[in-house]
N, C-alpha and C. Protein backbone atom coordinates (compact mmCIF):
# COMPACT_ATOMS: atom_id res chain seq x y z
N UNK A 1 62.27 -26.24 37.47
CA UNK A 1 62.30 -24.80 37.58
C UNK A 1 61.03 -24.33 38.28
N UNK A 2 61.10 -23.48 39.20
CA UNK A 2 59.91 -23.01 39.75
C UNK A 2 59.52 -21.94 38.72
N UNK A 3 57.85 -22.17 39.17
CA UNK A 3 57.04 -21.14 38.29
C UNK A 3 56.65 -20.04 39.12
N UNK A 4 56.69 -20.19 40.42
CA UNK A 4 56.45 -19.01 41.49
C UNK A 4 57.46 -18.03 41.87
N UNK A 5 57.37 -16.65 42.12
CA UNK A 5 58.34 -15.91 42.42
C UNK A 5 58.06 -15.41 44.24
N UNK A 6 59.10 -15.21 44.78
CA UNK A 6 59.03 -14.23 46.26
C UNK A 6 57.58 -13.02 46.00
N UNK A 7 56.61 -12.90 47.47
CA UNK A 7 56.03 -12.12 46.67
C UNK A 7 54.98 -12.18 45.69
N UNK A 8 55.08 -13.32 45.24
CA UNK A 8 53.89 -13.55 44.16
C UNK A 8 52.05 -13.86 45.10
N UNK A 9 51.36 -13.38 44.37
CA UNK A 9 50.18 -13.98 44.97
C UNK A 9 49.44 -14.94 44.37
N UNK A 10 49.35 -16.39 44.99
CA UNK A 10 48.70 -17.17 44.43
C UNK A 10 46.81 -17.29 45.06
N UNK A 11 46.49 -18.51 44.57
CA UNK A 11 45.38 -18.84 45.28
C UNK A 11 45.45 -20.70 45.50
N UNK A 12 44.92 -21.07 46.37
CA UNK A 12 45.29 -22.32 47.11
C UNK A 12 44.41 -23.33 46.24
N UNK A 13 44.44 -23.85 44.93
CA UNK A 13 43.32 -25.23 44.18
C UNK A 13 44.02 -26.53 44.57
N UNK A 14 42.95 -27.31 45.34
CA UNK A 14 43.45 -28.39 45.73
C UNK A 14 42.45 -29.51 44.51
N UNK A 15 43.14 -30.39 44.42
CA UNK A 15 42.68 -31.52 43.63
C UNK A 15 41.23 -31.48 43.68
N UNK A 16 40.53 -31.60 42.33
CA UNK A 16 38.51 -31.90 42.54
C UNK A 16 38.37 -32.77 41.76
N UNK A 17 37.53 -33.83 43.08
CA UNK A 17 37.71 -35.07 42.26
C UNK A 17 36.05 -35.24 43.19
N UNK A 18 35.18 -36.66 42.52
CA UNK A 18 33.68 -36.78 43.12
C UNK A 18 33.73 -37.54 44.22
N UNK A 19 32.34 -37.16 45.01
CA UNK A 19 32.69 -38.42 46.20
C UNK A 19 31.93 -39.11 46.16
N UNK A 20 31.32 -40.48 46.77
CA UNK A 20 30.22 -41.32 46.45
C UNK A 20 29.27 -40.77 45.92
N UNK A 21 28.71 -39.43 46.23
CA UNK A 21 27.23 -39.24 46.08
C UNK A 21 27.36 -38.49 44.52
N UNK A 22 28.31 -38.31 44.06
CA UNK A 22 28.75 -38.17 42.81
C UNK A 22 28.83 -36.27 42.92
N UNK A 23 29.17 -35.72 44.23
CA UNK A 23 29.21 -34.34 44.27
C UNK A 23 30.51 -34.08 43.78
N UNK A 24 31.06 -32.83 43.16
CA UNK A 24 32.30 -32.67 42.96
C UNK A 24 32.87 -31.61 44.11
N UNK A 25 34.06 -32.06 44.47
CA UNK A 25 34.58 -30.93 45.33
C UNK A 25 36.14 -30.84 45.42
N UNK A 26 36.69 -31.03 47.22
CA UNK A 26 37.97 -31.58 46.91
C UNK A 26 38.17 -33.43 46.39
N UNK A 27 39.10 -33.85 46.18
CA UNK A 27 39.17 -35.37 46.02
C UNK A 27 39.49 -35.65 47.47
N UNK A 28 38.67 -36.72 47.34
CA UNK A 28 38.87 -37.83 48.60
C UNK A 28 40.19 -37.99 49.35
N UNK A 29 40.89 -38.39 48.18
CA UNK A 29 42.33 -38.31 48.45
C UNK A 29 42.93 -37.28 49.48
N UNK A 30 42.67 -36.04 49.27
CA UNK A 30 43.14 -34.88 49.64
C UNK A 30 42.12 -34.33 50.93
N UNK A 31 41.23 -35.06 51.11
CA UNK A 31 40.30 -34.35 51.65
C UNK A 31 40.31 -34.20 53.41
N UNK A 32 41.19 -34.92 53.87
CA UNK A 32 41.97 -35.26 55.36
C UNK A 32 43.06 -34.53 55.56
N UNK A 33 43.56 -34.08 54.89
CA UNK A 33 45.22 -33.27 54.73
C UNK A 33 44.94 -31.62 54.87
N UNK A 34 45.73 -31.26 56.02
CA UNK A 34 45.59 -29.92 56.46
C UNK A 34 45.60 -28.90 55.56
N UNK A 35 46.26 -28.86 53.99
CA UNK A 35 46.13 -28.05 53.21
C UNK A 35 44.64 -27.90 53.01
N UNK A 36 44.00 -29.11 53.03
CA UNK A 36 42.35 -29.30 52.00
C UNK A 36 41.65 -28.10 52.83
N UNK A 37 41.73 -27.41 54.03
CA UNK A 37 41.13 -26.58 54.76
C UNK A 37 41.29 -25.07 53.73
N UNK A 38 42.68 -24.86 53.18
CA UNK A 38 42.73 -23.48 52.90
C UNK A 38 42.37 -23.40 51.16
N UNK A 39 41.45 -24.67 51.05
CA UNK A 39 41.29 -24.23 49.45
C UNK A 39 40.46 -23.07 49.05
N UNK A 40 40.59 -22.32 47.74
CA UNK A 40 40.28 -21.52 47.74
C UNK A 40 40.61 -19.78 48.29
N UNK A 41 42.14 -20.06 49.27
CA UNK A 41 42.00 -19.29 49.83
C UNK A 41 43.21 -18.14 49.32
N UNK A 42 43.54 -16.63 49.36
CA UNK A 42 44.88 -16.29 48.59
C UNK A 42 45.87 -15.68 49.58
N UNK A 43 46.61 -15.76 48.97
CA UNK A 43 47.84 -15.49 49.89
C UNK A 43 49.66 -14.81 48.95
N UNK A 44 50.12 -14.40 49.76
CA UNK A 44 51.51 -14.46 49.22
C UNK A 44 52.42 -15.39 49.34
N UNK A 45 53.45 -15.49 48.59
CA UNK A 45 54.32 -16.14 48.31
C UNK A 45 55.74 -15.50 49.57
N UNK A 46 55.93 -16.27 51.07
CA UNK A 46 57.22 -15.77 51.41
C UNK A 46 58.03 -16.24 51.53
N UNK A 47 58.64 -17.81 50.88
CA UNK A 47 59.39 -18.09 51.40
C UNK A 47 59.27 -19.52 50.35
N UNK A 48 60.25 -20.09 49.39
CA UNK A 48 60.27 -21.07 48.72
C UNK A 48 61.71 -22.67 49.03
N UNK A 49 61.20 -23.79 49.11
CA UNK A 49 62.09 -24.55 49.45
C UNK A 49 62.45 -25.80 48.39
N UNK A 50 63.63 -25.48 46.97
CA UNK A 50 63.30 -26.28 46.24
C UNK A 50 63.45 -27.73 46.41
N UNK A 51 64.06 -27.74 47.69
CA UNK A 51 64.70 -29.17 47.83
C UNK A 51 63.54 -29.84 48.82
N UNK A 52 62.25 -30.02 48.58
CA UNK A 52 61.37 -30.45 49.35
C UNK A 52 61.49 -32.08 49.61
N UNK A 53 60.39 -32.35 49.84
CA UNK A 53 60.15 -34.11 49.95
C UNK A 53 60.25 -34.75 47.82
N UNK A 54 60.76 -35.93 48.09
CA UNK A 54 60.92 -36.39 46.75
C UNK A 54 61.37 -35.19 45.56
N UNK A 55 62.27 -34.12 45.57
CA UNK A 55 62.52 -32.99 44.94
C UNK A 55 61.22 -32.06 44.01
N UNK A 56 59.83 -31.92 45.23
CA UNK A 56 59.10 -31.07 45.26
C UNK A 56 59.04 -30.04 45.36
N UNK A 57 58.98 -29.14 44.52
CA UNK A 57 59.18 -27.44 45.35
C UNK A 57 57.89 -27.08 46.46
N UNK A 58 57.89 -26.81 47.30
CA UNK A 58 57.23 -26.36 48.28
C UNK A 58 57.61 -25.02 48.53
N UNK A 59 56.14 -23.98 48.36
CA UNK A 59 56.40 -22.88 48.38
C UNK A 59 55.51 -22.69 50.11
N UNK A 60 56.41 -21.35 50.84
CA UNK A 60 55.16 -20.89 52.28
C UNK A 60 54.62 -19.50 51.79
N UNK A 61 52.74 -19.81 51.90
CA UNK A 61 52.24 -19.21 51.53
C UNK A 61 51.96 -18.46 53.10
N UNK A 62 51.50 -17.48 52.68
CA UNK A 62 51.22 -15.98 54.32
C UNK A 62 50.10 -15.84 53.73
N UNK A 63 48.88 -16.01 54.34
CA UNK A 63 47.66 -15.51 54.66
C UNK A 63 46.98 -14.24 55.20
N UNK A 64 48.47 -13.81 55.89
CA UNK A 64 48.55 -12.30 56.73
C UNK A 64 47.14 -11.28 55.59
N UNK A 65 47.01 -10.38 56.20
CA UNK A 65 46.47 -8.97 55.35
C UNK A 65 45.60 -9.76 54.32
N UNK A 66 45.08 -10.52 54.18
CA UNK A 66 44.24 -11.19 53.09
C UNK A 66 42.98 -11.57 53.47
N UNK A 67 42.11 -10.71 52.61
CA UNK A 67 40.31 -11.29 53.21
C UNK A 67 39.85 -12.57 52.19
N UNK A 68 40.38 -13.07 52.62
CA UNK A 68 39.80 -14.80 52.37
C UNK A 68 37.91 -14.64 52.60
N UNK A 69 37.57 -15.24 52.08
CA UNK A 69 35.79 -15.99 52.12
C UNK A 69 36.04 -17.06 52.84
N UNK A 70 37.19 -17.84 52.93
CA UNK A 70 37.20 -18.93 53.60
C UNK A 70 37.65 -18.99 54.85
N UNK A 71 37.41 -20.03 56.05
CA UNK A 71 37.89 -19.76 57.07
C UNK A 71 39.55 -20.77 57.58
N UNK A 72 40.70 -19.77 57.27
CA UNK A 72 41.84 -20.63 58.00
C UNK A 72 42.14 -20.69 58.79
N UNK A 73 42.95 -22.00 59.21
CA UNK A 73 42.74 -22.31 60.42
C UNK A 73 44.10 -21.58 61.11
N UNK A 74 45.47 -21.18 60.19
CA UNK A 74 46.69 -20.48 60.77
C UNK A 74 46.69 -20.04 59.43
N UNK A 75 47.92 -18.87 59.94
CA UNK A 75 48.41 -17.55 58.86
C UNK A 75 49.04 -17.82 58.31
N UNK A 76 50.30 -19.52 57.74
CA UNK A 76 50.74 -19.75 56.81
C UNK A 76 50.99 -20.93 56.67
N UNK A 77 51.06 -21.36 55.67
CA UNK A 77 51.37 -23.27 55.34
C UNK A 77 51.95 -23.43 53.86
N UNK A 78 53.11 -24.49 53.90
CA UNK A 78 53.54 -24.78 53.07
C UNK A 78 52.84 -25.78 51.92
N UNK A 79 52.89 -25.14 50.58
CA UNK A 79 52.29 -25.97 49.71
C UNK A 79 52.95 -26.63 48.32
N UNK A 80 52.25 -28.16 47.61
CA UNK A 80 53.36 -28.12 46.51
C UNK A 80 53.01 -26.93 45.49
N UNK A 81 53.60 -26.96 44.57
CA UNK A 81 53.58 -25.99 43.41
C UNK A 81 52.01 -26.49 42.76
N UNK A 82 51.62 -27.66 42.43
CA UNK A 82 50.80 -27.84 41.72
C UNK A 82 49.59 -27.92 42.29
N UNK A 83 49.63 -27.23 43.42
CA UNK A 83 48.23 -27.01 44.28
C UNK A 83 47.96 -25.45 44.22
N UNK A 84 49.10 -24.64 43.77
CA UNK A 84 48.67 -23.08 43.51
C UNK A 84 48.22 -22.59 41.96
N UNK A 85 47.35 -21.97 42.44
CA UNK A 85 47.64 -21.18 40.92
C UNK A 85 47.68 -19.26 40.95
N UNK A 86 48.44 -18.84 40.10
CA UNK A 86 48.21 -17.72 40.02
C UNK A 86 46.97 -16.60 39.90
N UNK A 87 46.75 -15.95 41.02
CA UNK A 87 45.64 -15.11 40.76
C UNK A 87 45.34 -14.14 39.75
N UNK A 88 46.25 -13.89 39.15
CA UNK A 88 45.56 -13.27 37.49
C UNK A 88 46.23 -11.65 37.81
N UNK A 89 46.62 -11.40 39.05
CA UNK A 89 46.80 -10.22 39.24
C UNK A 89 48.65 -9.82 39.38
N UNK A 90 48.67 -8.88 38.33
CA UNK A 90 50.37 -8.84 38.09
C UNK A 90 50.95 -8.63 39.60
N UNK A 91 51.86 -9.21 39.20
CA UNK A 91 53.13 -9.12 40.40
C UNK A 91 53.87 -7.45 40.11
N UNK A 92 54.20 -6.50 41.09
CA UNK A 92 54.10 -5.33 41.10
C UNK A 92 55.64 -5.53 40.60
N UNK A 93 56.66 -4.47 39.70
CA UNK A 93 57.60 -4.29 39.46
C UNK A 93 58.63 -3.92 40.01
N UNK A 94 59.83 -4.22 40.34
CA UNK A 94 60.42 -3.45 41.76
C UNK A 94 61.21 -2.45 41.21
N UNK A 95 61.19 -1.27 41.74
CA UNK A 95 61.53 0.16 41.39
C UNK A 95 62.85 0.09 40.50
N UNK A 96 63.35 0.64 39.49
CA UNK A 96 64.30 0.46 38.76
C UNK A 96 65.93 0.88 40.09
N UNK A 97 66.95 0.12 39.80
CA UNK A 97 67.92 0.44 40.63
C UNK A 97 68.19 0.14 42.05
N UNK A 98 66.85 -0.34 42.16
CA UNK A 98 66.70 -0.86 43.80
C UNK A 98 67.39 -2.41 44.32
N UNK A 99 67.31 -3.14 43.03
CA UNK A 99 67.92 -4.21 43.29
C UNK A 99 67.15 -5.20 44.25
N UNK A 100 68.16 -6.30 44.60
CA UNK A 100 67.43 -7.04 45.67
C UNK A 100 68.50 -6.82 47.25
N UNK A 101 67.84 -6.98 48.09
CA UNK A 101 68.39 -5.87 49.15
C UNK A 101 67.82 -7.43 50.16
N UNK A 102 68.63 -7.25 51.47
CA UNK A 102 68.65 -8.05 52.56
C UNK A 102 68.98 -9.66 52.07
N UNK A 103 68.43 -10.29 53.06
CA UNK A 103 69.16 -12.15 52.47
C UNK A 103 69.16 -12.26 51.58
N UNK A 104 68.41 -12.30 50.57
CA UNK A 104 68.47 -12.78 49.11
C UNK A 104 69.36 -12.26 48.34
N UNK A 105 70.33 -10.67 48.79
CA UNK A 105 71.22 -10.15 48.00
C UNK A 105 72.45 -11.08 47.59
N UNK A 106 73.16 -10.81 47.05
CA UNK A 106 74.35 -11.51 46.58
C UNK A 106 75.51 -10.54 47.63
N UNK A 107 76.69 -11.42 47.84
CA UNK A 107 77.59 -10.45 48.87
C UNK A 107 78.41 -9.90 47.64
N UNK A 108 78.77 -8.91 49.18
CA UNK A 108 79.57 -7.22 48.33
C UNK A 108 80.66 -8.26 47.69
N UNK A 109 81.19 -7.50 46.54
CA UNK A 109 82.32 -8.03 45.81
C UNK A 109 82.21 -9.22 45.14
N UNK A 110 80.90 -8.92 44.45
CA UNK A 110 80.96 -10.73 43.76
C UNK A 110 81.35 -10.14 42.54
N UNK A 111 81.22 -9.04 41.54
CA UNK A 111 82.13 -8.38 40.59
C UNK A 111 83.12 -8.47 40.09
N UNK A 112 84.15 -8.53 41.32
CA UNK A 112 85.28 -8.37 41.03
C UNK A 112 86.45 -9.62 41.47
N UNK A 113 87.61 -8.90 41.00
CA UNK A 113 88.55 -10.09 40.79
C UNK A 113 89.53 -10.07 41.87
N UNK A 114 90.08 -10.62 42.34
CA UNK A 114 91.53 -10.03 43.22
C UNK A 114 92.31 -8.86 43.05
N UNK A 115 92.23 -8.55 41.83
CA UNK A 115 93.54 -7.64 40.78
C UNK A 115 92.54 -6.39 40.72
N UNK A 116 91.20 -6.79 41.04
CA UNK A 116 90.40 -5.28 40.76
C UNK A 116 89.94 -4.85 39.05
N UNK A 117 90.42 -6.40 38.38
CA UNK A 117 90.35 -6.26 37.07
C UNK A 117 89.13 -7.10 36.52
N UNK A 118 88.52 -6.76 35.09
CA UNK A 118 87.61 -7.73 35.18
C UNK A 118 88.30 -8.70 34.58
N UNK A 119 87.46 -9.99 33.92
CA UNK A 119 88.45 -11.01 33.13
C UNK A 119 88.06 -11.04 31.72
């Protein structure tokens, strides 16, 4: 089950693990891989793919409109789930009645029956 929603704002924690000199930072491991650039950095949530590599959720984070401290190198990249965490700051409520509107809607007539009846 994903823990991220459309929309949500996370922040980018990549693995911290020591390196020879016994500094802590990112892990070694991680430390070559194009994500390791945007650690630290926040973003929204636009776009989620549950069927990733090995059934990973991979969420695409947008960098757009966001003053990062850090410097990225592009405006969005896909990440696993367990490299985000939530920034602490509520996800805004969507207006009562508004529903969900464009792709994500469900099509007209999922309600109803042939007969116009329910069951």
């Amino acid at each position: 089950m994903a823990q991220f929603a459309f929309g949500e704002l996370v922040k980018v924690t990549m693995p911290q693990g020591r390196n020879k000199r016994g500094v802590v930072g990112i892990s070694v491991l991680y430390s070559t891989s194009p994500e390791a650039r945007f650690d630290g950095a926040t973003g929204e949530i636009t776009e989620i793919n549950p069927r990733g590599p090995l059934g990973i959720h991979l969420y695409l984070v947008n960098f757009r409109d966001r003053e990062n401290k850090v410097a990225i190198p592009w405006q969005a990249q896909w990440f696993r789930e367990e490299w985000l965490a939530p920034t602490g700051e509520p996800r805004p409520a969507p207006a009562p009645g508004t529903g969900v509107t464009g792709e994500f809607a469900a099509a007209t007539g999922q309600g109803m029956t042939s007969t116009g009846e329910s069951s």
